[in-house]
Protein backbone atom coordinates (compact mmCIF):
# COMPACT_ATOMS: atom_id res chain seq x y z
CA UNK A 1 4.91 27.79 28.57
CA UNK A 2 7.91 29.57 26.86
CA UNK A 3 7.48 30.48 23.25
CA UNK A 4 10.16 30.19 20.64
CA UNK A 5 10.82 33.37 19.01
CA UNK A 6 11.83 31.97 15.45
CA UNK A 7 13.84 33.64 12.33
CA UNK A 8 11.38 35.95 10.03
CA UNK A 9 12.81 33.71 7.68
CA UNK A 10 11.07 30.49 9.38
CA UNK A 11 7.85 32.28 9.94
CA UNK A 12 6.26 32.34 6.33
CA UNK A 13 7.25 28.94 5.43
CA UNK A 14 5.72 27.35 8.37
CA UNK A 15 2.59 28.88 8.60
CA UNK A 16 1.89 27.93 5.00
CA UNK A 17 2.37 24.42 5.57
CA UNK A 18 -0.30 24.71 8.35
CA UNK A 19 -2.69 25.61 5.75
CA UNK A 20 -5.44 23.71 5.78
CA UNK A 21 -5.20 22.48 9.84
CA UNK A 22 -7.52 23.91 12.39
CA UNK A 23 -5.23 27.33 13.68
CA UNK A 24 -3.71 27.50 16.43
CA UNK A 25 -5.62 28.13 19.58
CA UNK A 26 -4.41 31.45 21.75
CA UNK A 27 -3.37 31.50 24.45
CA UNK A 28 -5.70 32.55 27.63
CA UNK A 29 -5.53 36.01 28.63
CA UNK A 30 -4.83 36.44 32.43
CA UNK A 31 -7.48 37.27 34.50
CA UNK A 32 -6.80 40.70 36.20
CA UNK A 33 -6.13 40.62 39.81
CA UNK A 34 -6.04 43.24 42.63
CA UNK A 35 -2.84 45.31 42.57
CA UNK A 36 -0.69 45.79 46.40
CA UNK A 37 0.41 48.47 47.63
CA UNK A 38 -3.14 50.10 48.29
CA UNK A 39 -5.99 48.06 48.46
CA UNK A 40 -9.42 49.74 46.83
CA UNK A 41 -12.08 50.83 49.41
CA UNK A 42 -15.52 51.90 47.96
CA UNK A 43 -17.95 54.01 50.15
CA UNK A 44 -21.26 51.67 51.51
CA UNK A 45 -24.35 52.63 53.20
CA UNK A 46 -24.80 50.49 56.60
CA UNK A 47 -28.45 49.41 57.40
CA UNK A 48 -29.81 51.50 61.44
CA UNK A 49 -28.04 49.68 63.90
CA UNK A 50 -24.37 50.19 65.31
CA UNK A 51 -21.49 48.13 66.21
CA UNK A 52 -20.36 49.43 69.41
CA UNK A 53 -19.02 47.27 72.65
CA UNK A 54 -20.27 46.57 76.06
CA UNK A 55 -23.42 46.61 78.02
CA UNK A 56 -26.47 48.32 76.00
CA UNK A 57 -24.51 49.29 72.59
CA UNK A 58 -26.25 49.10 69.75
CA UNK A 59 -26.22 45.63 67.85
CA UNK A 60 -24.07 45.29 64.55
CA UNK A 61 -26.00 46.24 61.26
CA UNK A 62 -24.55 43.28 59.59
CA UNK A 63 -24.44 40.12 61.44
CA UNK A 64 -23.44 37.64 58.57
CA UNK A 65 -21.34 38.61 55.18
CA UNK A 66 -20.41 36.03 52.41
CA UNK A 67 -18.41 36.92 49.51
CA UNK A 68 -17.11 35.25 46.60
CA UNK A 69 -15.50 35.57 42.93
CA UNK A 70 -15.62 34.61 39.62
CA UNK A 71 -13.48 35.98 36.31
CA UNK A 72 -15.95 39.22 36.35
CA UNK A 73 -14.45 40.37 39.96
CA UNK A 74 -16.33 39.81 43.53
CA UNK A 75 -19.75 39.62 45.10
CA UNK A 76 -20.69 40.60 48.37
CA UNK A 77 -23.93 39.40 50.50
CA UNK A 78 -24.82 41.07 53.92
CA UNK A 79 -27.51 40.48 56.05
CA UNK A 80 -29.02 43.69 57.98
CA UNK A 81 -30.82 43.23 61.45
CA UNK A 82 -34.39 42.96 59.40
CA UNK A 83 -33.74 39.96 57.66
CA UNK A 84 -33.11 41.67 54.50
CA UNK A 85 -29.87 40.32 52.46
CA UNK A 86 -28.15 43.02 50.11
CA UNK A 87 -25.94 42.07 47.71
CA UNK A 88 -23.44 44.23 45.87
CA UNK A 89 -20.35 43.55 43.27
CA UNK A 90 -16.79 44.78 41.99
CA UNK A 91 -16.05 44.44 38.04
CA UNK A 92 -12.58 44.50 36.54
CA UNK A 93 -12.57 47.02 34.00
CA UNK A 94 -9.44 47.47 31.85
CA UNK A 95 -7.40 45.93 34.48
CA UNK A 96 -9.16 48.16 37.59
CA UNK A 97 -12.06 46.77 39.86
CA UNK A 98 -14.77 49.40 40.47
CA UNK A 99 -18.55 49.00 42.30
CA UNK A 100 -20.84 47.31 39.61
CA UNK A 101 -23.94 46.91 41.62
CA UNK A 102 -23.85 49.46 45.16
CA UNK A 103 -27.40 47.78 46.66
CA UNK A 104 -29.54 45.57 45.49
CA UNK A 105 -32.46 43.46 47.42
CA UNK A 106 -31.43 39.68 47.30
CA UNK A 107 -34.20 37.83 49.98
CA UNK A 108 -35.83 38.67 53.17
CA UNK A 109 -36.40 36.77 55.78
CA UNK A 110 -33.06 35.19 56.28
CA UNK A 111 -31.83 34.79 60.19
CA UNK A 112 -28.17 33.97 60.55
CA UNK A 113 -25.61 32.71 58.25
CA UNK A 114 -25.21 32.81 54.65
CA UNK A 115 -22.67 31.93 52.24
CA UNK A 116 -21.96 32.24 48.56
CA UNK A 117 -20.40 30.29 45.96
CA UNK A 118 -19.39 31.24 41.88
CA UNK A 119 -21.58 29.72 39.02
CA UNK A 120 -20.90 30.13 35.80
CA UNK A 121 -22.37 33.66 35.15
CA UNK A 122 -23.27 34.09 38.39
CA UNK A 123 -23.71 33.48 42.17
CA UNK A 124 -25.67 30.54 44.24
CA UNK A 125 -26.30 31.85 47.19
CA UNK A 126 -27.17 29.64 50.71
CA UNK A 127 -29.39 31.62 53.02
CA UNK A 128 -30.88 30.59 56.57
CA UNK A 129 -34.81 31.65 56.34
CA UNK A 130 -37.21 31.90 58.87
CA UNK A 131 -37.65 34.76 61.71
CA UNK A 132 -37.79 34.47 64.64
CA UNK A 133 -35.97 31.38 64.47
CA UNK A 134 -34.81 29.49 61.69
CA UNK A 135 -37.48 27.31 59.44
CA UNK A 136 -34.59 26.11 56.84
CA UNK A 137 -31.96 27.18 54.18
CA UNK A 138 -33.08 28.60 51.03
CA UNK A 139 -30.62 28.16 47.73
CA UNK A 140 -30.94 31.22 46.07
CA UNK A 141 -29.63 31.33 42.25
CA UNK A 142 -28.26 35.02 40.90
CA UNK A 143 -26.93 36.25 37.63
CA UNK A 144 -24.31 38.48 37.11
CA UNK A 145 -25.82 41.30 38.13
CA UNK A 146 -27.36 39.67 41.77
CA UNK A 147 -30.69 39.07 39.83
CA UNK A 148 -32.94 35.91 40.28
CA UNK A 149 -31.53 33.78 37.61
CA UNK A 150 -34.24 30.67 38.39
CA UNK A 151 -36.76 30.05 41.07
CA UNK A 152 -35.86 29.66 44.95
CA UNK A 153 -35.08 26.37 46.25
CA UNK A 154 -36.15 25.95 50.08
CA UNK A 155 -34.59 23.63 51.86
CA UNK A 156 -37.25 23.28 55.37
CA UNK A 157 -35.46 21.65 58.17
CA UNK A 158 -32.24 21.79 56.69
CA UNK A 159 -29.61 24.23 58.30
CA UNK A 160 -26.31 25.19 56.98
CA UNK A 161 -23.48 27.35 58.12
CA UNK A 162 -21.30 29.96 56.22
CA UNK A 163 -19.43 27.16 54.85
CA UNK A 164 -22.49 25.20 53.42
CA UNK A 165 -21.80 25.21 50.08
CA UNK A 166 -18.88 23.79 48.38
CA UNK A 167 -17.59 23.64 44.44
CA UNK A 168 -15.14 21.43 42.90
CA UNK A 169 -12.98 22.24 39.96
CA UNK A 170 -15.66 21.11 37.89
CA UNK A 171 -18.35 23.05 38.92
CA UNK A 172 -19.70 20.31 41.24
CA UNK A 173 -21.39 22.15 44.36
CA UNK A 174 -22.45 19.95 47.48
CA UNK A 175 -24.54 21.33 49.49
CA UNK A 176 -23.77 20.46 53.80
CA UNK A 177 -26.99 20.46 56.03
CA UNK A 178 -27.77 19.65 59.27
CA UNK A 179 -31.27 17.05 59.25
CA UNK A 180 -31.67 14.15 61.50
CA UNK A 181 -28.14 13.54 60.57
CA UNK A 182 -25.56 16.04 59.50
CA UNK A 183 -25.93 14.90 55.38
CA UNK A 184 -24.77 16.50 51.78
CA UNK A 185 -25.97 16.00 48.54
CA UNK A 186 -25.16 17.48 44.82
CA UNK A 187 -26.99 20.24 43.61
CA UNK A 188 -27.04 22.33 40.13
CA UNK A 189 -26.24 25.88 39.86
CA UNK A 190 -29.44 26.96 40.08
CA UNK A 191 -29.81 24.82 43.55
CA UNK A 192 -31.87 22.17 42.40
CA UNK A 193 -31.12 18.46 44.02
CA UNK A 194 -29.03 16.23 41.78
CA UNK A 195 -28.54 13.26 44.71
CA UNK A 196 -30.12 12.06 47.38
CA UNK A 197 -28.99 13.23 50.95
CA UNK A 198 -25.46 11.17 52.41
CA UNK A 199 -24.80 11.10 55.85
CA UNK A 200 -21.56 12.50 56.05
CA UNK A 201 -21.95 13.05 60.16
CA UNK A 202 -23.60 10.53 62.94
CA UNK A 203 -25.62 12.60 65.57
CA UNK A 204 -23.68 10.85 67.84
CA UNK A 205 -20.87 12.82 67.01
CA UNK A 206 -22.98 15.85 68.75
CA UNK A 207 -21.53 17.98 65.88
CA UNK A 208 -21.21 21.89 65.79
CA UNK A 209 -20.12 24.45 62.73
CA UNK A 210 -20.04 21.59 60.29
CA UNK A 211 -18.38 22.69 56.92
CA UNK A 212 -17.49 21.69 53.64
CA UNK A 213 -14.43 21.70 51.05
CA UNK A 214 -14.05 20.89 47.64
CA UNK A 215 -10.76 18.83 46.95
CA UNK A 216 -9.19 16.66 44.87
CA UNK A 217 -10.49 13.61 45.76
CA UNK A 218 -13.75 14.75 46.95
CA UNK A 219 -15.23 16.84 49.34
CA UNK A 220 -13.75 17.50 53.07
CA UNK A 221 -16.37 17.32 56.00
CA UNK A 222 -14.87 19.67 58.76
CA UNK A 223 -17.08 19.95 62.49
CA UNK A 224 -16.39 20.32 66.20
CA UNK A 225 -17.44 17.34 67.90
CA UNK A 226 -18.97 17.55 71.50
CA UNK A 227 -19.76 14.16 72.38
CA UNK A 228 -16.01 14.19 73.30
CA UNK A 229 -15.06 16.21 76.52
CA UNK A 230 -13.22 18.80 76.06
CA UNK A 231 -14.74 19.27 72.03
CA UNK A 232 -12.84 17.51 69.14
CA UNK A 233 -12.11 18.76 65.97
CA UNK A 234 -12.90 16.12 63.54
CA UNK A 235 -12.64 16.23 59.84
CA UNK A 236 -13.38 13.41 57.20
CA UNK A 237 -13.13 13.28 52.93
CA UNK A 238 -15.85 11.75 50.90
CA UNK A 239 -15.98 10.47 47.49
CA UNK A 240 -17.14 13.53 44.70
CA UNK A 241 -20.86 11.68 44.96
CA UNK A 242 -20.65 12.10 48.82
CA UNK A 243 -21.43 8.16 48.80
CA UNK A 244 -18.12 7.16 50.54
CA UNK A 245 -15.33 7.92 52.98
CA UNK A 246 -11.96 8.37 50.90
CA UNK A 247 -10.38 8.83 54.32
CA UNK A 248 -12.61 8.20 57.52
CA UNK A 249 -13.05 10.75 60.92
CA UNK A 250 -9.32 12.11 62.04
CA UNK A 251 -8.72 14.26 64.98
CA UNK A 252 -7.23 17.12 64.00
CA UNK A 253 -6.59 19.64 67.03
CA UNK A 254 -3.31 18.51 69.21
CA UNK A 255 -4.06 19.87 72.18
CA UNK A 256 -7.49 17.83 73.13
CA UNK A 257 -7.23 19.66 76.83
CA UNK A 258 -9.28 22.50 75.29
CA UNK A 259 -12.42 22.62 73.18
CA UNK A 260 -12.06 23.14 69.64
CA UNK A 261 -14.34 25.76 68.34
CA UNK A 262 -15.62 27.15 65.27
CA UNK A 263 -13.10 24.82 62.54
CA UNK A 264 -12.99 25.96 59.09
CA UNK A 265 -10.57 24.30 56.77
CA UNK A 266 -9.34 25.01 53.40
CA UNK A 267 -7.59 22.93 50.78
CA UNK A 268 -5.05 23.46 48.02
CA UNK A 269 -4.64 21.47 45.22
CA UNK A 270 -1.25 21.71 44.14
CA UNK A 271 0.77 20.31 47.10
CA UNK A 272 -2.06 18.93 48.24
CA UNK A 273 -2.28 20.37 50.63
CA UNK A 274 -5.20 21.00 53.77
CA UNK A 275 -5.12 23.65 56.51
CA UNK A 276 -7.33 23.76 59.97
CA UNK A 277 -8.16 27.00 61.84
CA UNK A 278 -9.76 26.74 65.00
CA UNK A 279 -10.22 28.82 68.57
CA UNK A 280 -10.01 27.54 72.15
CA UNK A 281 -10.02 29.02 75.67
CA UNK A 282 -6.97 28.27 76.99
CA UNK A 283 -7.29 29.53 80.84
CA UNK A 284 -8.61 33.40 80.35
CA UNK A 285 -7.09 33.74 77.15
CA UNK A 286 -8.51 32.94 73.32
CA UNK A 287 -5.89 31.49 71.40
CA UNK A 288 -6.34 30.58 67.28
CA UNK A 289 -4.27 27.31 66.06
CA UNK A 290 -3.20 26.17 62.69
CA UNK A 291 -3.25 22.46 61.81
CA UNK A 292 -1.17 21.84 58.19
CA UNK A 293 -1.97 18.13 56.49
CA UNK A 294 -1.59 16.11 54.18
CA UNK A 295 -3.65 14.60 51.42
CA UNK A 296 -4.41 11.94 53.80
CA UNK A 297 -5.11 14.18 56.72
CA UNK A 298 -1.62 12.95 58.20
CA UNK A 299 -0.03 16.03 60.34
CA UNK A 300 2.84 17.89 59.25
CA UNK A 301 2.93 20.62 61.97
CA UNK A 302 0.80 22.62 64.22
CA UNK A 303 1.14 25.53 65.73
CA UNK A 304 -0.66 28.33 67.94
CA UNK A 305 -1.19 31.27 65.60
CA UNK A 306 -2.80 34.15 67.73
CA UNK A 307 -3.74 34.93 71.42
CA UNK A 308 -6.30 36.80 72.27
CA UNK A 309 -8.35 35.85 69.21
CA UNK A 310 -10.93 33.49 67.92
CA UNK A 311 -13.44 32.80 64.46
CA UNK A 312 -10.89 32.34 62.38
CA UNK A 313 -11.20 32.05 58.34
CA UNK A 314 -9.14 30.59 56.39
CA UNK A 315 -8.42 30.15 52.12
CA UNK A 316 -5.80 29.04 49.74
CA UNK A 317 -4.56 31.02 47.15
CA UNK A 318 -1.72 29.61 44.45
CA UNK A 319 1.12 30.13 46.42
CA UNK A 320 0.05 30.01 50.29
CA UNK A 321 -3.28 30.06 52.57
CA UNK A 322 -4.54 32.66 54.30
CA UNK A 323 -5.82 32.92 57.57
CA UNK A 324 -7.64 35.70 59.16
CA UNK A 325 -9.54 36.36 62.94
CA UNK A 326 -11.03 38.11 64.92
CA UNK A 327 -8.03 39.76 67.23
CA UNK A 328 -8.91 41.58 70.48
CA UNK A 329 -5.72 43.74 70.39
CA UNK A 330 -6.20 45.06 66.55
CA UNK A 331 -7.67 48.18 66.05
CA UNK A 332 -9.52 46.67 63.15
CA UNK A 333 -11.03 44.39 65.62
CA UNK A 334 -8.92 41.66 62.88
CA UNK A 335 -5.98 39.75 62.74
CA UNK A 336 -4.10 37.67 59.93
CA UNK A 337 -1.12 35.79 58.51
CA UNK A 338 -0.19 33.64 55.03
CA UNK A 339 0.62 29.83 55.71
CA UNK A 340 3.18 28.12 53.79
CA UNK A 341 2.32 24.82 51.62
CA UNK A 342 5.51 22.89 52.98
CA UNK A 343 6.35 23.56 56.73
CA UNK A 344 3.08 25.89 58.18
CA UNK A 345 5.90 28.62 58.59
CA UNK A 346 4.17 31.91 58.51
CA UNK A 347 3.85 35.63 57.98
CA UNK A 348 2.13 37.93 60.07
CA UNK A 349 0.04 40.89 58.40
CA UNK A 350 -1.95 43.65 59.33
CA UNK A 351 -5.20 44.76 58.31
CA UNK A 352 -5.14 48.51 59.00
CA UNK A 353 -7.95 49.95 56.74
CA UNK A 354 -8.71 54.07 58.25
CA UNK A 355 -8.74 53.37 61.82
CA UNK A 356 -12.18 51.99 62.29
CA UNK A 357 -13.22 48.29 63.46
CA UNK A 358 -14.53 45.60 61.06
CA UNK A 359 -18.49 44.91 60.94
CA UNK A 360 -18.18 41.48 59.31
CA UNK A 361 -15.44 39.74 56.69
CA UNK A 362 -14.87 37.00 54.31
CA UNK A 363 -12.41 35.87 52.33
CA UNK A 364 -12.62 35.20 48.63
CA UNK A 365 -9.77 33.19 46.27
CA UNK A 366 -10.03 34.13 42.86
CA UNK A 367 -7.62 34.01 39.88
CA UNK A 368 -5.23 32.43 42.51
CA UNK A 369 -5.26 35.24 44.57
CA UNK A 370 -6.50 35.51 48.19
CA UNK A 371 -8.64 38.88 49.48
CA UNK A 372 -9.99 39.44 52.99
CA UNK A 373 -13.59 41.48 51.59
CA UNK A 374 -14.42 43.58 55.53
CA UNK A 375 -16.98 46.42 56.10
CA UNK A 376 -15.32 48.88 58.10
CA UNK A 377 -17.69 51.25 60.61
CA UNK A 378 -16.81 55.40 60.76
CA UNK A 379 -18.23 57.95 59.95
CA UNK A 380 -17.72 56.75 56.64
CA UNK A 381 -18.61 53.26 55.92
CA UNK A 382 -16.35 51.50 53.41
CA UNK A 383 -15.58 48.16 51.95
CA UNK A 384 -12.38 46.59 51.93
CA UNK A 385 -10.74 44.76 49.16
CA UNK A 386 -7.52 43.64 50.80
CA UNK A 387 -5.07 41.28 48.58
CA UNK A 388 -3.11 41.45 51.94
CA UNK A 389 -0.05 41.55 49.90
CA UNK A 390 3.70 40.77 51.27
């Protein structure tokens, strides 16, 4: 909004004749963001293992990462070979993000994925329990500082992905699990239930990597679907109760020769706007693929996006998504490109960091902005906070 800048002369007679109304409200101050040019790395500590390649190397020290944001900056949750999940954060202060909490114990006991999403003051985190093999997800509530904020919620039976949790505008979060059925259901910041369990995908779908998305007019159900031959990619939007299909199962990879793996999706609200990412084998050769839709899951365009890649990520920002993969040629073991809203045209970028490969990633939108969040192994350990800027 552009203010008038109105005659000294103006000024005083105006505001008196507001006396006695309510004053004017200020406006917001805007959030700080992370400045381009040169992203901020901050020195971490990796748990033993290694993350070397071929036969008898040593296993990664981090085999799942989640991040996310809120107005204070970003949180970061890694899982270490023991089961143990560490969490650390970056504050904004006076414009500058710096570490806020280096290490801190979060849960033990977790086995694969986990994922992360902002509550007000804080950080739900989704965490797959149960060693050897998994028993359940746990919803794990945490303040500002990555402190129990309210009790654990365990989830037995239920298993999620990285992509299990999902928040609307409004602070709604629906939680994705796989059961009998592949079913969400509401739950409160502190991961309590709020609804009972919707059916969002038949068995008979033989689903894989289901996900979830907040959007507009509800919540998008993304999965790979093996019942087909070669695997589907399949995506759906429920109502923001998860009761009942705003727009029912679409197809959504164009080449249905080759299996659709690993489909994450990510949705922006002012175009309206949703984009696909997925990997398949085509011959001897991994290649990542874009899908761009509508609000109605109608295509716009597709397009091959990588070779020699695959688990790709993808997030919008306010003025384009970002995708990001694992790419076999990069030194940083990662690839990654911004998406238009309108035509899916795009602009590859590189993700340098000091010459090392990346341990694990995530990507995080806050205050509109996009930020790949990757540990990078050396001799030195850091952190990445990459806006990947123009």
């Amino acid at each position: 909004m552009r203010l008038a800048v109105w005659p000294i002369a103006l000024t005083l007679p105006l505001a008196a004749c507001r006396a006695g109304f309510d004053p004017l409200p200020d406006a917001p101050a805007a959030l700080p963001v992370l400045l381009c040019g040169s992203p901020p790395q901050f020195s971490i500590t990796l748990p033993p293992g290694g993350a070397g390649s071929g036969t008898g190397a040593p296993p990664n020290p981090v085999p799942a990462l989640a991040a996310t944001g809120n107005d204070a900056g970003f949180y970061v949750l890694a899982v270490d070979l023991a089961g143990d999940v560490h969490g650390l954060s970056y504050a904004f202060t006076s414009g500058s993000v710096a570490p806020a909490v280096t290490d801190v114990h979060v849960f033990s006991g977790a086995t694969g994925t986990v994922a992360a999403s902002p509550t007000t003051g804080g950080v739900l985190a989704s965490i797959l329990y149960g060693i050897p093999d998994a028993t359940g997800t746990a919803l794990v509530p945490l303040d500002g500082s990555l402190a129990p904020r309210a009790n654990v919620q365990r989830y037995a039976a239920w298993f999620g992905s990285d992509r299990t949790i999902a928040r609307a505008v409004d602070g709604t979060l629906a939680f994705l699990g796989e059961t009998t059925d592949i079913a969400a259901k509401l739950v409160s910041p502190d991961g309590l239930s709020l609804s009972s369990e919707h059916t969002v995908i038949d068995r008979s779908e033989q689903p894989r990597d289901p996900t979830i998305t907040a959007s507009d007019a509800g919540f998008l159900v993304t999965w790979s679907a093996a019942a087909t031959s070669p695997d589907e990619i399949h995506a759906a939007i429920f109502d923001k109760q998860l009761a009942t299909p705003v727009v029912t199962s679409r197809t959504i990879n164009p080449m249905p020769m080759f299996d659709g793996q690993t489909p994450r999706a990510a949705y922006a609200p002012g175009p309206n706007r949703y984009l696909f990412a997925w990997w398949l084998k085509s011959g001897s050769t991994d290649e990542v693929w874009i899908s761009l839709r509508d609000g109605s899951l109608g295509e716009i365009r597709s397009l091959q996006l990588a070779r020699r890649a695959k688990f790709p990520k993808v997030i919008a920002g306010e003025k384009d998504f970002l995708v990001v993969w694992q790419d076999l040629d990069a030194k940083s073991g990662l690839g990654a490109a911004r998406i238009k809203f309108d035509d899916a045209s795009l602009q590859p970028l590189a993700v340098s960091g000091n010459g090392g490969g990346a341990l694990a990633w995530d990507l995080v939108s806050r205050a509109g902005q996009h930020v790949l969040i990757w540990f990078e192994d050396g001799a030195s350990p850091v952190v990445w906070l990459d806006p990947l800027c123009d």
